[in-house]
Protein backbone atom coordinates (compact mmCIF):
# COMPACT_ATOMS: atom_id res chain seq x y z
CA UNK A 1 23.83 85.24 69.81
CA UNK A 2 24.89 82.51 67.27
CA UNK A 3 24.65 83.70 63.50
CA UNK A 4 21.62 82.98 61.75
CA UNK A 5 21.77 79.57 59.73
CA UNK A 6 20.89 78.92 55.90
CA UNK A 7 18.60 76.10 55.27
CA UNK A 8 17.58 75.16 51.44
CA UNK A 9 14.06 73.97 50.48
CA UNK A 10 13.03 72.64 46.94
CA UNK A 11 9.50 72.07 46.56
CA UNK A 12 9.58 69.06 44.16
CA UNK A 13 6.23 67.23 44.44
CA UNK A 14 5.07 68.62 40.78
CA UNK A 15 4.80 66.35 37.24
CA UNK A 16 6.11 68.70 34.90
CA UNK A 17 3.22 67.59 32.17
CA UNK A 18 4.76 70.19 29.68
CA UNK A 19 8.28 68.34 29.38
CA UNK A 20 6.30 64.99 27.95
CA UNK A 21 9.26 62.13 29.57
CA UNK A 22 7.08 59.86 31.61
CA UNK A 23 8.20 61.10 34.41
CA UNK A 24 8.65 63.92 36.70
CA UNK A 25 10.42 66.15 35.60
CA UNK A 26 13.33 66.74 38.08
CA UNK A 27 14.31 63.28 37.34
CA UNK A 28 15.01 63.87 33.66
CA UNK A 29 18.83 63.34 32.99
CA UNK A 30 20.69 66.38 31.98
CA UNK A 31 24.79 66.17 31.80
CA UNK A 32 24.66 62.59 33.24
CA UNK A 33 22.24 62.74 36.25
CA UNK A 34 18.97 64.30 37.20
CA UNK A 35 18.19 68.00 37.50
CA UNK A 36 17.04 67.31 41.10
CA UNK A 37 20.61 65.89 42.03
CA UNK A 38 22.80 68.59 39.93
CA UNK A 39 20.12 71.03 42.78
CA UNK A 40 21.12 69.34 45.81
CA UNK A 41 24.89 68.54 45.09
CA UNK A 42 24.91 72.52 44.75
CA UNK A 43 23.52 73.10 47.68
CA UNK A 44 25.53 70.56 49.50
CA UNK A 45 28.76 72.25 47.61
CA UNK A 46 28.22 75.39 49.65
CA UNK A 47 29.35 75.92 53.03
CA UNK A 48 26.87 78.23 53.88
CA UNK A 49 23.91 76.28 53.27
CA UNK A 50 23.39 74.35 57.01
CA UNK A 51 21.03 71.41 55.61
CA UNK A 52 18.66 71.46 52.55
CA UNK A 53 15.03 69.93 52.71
CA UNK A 54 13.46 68.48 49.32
CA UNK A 55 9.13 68.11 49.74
CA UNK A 56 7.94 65.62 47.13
CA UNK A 57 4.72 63.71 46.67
CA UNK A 58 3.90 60.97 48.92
CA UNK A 59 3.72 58.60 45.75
CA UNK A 60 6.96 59.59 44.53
CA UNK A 61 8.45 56.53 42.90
CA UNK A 62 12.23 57.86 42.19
CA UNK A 63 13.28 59.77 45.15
CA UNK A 64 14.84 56.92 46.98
CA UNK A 65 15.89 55.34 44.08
CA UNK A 66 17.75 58.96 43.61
CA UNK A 67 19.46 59.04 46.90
CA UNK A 68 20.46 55.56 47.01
CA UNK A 69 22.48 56.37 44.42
CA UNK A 70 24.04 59.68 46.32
CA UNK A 71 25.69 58.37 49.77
CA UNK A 72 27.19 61.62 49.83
CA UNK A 73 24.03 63.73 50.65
CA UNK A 74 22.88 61.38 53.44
CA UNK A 75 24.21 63.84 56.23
CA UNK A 76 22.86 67.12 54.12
CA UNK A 77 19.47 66.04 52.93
CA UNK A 78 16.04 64.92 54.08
CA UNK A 79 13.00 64.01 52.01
CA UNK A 80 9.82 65.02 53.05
CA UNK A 81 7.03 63.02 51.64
CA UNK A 82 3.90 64.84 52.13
CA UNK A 83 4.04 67.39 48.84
CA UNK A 84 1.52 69.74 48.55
CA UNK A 85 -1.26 69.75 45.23
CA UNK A 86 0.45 73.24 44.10
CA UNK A 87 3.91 74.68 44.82
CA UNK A 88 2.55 76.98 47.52
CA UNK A 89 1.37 73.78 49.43
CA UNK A 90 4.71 72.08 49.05
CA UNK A 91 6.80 75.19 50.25
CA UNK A 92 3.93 75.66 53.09
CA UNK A 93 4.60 72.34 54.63
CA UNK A 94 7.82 72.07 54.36
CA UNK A 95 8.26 75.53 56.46
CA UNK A 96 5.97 73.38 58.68
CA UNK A 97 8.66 70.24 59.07
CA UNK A 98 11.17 73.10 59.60
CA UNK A 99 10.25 74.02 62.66
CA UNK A 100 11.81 72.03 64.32
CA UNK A 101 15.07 73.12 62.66
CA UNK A 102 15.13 76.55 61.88
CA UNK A 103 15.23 79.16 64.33
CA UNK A 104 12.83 82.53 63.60
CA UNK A 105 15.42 84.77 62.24
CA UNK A 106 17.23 81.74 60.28
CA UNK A 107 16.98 82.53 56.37
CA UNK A 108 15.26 79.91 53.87
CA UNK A 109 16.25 79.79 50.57
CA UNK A 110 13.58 78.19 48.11
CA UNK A 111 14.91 77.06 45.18
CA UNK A 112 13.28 75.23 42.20
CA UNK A 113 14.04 71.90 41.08
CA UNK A 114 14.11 72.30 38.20
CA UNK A 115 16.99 74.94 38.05
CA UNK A 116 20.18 72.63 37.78
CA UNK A 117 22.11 75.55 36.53
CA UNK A 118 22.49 77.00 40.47
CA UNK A 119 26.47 77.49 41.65
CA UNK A 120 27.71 78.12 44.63
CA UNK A 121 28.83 81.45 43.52
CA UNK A 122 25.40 82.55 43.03
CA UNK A 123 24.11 81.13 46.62
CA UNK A 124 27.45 82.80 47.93
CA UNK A 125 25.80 86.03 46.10
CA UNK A 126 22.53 85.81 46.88
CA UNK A 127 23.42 85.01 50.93
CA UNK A 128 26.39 88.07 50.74
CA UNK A 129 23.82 91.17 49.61
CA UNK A 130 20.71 90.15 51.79
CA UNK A 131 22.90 89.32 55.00
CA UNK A 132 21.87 92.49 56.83
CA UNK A 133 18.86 93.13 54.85
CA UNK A 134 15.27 93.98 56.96
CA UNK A 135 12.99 91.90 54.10
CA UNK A 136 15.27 89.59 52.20
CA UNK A 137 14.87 88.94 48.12
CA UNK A 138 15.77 86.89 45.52
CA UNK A 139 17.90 86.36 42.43
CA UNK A 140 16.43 88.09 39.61
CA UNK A 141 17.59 88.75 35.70
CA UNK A 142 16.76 92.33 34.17
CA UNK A 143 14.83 92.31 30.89
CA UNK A 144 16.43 92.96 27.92
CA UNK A 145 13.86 92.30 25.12
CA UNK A 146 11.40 94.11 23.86
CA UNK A 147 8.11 93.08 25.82
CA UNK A 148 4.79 92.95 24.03
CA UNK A 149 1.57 92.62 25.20
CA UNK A 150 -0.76 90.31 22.95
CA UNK A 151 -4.23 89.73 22.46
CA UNK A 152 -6.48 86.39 22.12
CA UNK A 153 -5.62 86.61 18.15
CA UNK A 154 -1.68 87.10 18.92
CA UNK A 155 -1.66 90.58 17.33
CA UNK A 156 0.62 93.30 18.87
CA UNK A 157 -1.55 95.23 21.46
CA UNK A 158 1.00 97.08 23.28
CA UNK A 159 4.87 97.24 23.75
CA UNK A 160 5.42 97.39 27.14
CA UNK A 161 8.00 99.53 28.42
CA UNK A 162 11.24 97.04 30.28
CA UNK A 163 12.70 99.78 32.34
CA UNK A 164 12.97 98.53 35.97
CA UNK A 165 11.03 95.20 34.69
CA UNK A 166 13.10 91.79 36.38
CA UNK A 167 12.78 87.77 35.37
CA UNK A 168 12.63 86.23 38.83
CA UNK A 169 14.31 83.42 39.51
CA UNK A 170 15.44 81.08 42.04
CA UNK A 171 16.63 81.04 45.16
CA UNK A 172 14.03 83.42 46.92
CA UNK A 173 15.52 83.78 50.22
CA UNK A 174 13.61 85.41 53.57
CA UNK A 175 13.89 84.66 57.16
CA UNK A 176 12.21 81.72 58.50
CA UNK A 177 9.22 83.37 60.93
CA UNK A 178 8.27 86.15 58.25
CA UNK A 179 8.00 83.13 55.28
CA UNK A 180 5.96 81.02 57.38
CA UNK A 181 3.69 84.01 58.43
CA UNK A 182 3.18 85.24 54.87
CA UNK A 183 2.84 81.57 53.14
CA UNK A 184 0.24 80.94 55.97
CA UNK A 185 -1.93 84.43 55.38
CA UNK A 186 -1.47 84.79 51.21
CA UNK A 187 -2.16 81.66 48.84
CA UNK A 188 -2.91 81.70 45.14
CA UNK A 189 1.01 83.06 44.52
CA UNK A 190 3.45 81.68 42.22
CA UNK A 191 6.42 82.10 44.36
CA UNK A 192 7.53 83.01 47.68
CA UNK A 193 8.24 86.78 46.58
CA UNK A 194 4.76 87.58 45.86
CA UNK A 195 3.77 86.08 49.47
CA UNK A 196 6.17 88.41 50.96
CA UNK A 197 4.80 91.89 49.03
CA UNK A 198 1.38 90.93 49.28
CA UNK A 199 2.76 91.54 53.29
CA UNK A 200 3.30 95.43 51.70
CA UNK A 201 7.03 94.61 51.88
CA UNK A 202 9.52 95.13 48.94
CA UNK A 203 12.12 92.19 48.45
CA UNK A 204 15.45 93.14 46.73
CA UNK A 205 16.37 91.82 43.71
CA UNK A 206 19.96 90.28 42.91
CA UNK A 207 21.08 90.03 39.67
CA UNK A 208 20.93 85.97 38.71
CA UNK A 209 22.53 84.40 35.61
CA UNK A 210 21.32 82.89 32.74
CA UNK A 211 22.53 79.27 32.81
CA UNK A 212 19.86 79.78 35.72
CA UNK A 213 17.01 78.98 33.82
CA UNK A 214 14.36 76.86 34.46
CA UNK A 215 14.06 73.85 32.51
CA UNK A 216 10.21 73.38 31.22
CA UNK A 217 10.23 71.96 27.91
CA UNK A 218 12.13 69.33 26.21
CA UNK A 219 13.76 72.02 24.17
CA UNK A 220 15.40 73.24 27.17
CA UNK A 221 17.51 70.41 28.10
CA UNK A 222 20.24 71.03 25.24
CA UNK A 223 20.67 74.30 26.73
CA UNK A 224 20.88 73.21 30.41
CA UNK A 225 23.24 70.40 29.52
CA UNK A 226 25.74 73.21 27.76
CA UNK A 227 25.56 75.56 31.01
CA UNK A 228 26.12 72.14 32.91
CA UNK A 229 29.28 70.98 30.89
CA UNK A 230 30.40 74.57 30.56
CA UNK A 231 30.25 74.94 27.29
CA UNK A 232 27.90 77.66 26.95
């Protein structure tokens, strides 16, 4: 039997509203190009990773504009135009255009665009501790704040206890057939994780990094552009 492969998929059909620059948001410049691109030129860094699949909008207006400007990826990307109205849509039928790539037991790693801080030594992590695993998982930081729980008025409810309490992030990685299934039977889930326990299964968490943050508001690009030069 021939190993199982690694294919990358980045849902990137969203707007990004919250970031306020006109346009969406994976195309906002941090560190000299576009989140988006800093995300694929990772994945197409890493040997492991067999051929990565971006799903944006079908009105998407910078994509090719993007990737003319990357002759590079042209062997170890393709852009599928038919983006879902929500994240779970966009992962959904992608895993759909995979099929005729990926065999059942390949793994999938979904990754957001709009986490440019991704290395190779974290896919190389991340690919290492789940290679003989029954479920898969995803990279994950452990809390270290104090959590509270507030009301409608903002006032201090509860302090919620962080012990065994995780910040997931991307890559969430699981083998091709038992995505698809669980995308196909659970919707209304904010990642791929949450498809796969509402299965009854338990993912494992890998410890992530911080310069693996996802960028959201404008105030977030100064930090991703330090993590990107290596300065922070």
């Amino acid at each position: 039997m021939n190993p199982p492969r690694h294919f990358a998929l980045i849902p990137a059909a969203g707007v990004g509203a919250r970031m306020g620059s006109g346009s969406p948001k994976q195309y906002v410049p941090i560190a000299g190009k576009p989140m988006l691109l800093h995300v694929l030129d990772t994945f197409a860094a890493s040997p492991i990773i067999t051929h990565t699949f971006v799903v944006v909008s079908a009105e998407d207006g910078h994509i090719r504009q993007m990737m003319a400007g990357a002759p590079h990826l042209a062997e170890r990307v393709t852009i599928i135009f038919n983006g879902g109205a929500t994240r779970h849509g966009s992962v959904l039928k992608g895993l759909r255009v995979l099929s005729d790539h990926a065999d059942a037991d390949d793994w999938v790693l979904v990754h957001d665009a709009a986490r440019p801080g991704l290395t190779t030594e974290l896919i190389e992590r991340l690919t290492d501790t789940l290679r003989d695993d029954t479920v898969g998982g995803l990279l994950a930081l452990p809390m270290i704040d104090t959590l509270k729980r507030g009301g409608d008025d903002r006032r201090v409810q509860a302090t919620v206890p962080r012990s065994g309490l995780w910040a997931a992030q991307t890559p969430q990685m699981f083998r091709y057939r038992l995505l698809r299934r669980a995308m196909e039977q659970v919707d209304d889930v904010t990642d791929e994780s949450s498809a796969i326990e509402a299965l009854g299964l338990h993912p494992k968490l890998v410890e992530g990094s911080p310069r693996n943050f996802k960028v959201t508001l404008p105030q977030d690009v100064p930090l991703a552009e330090l993590y990107l030069k290596g300065l922070a």
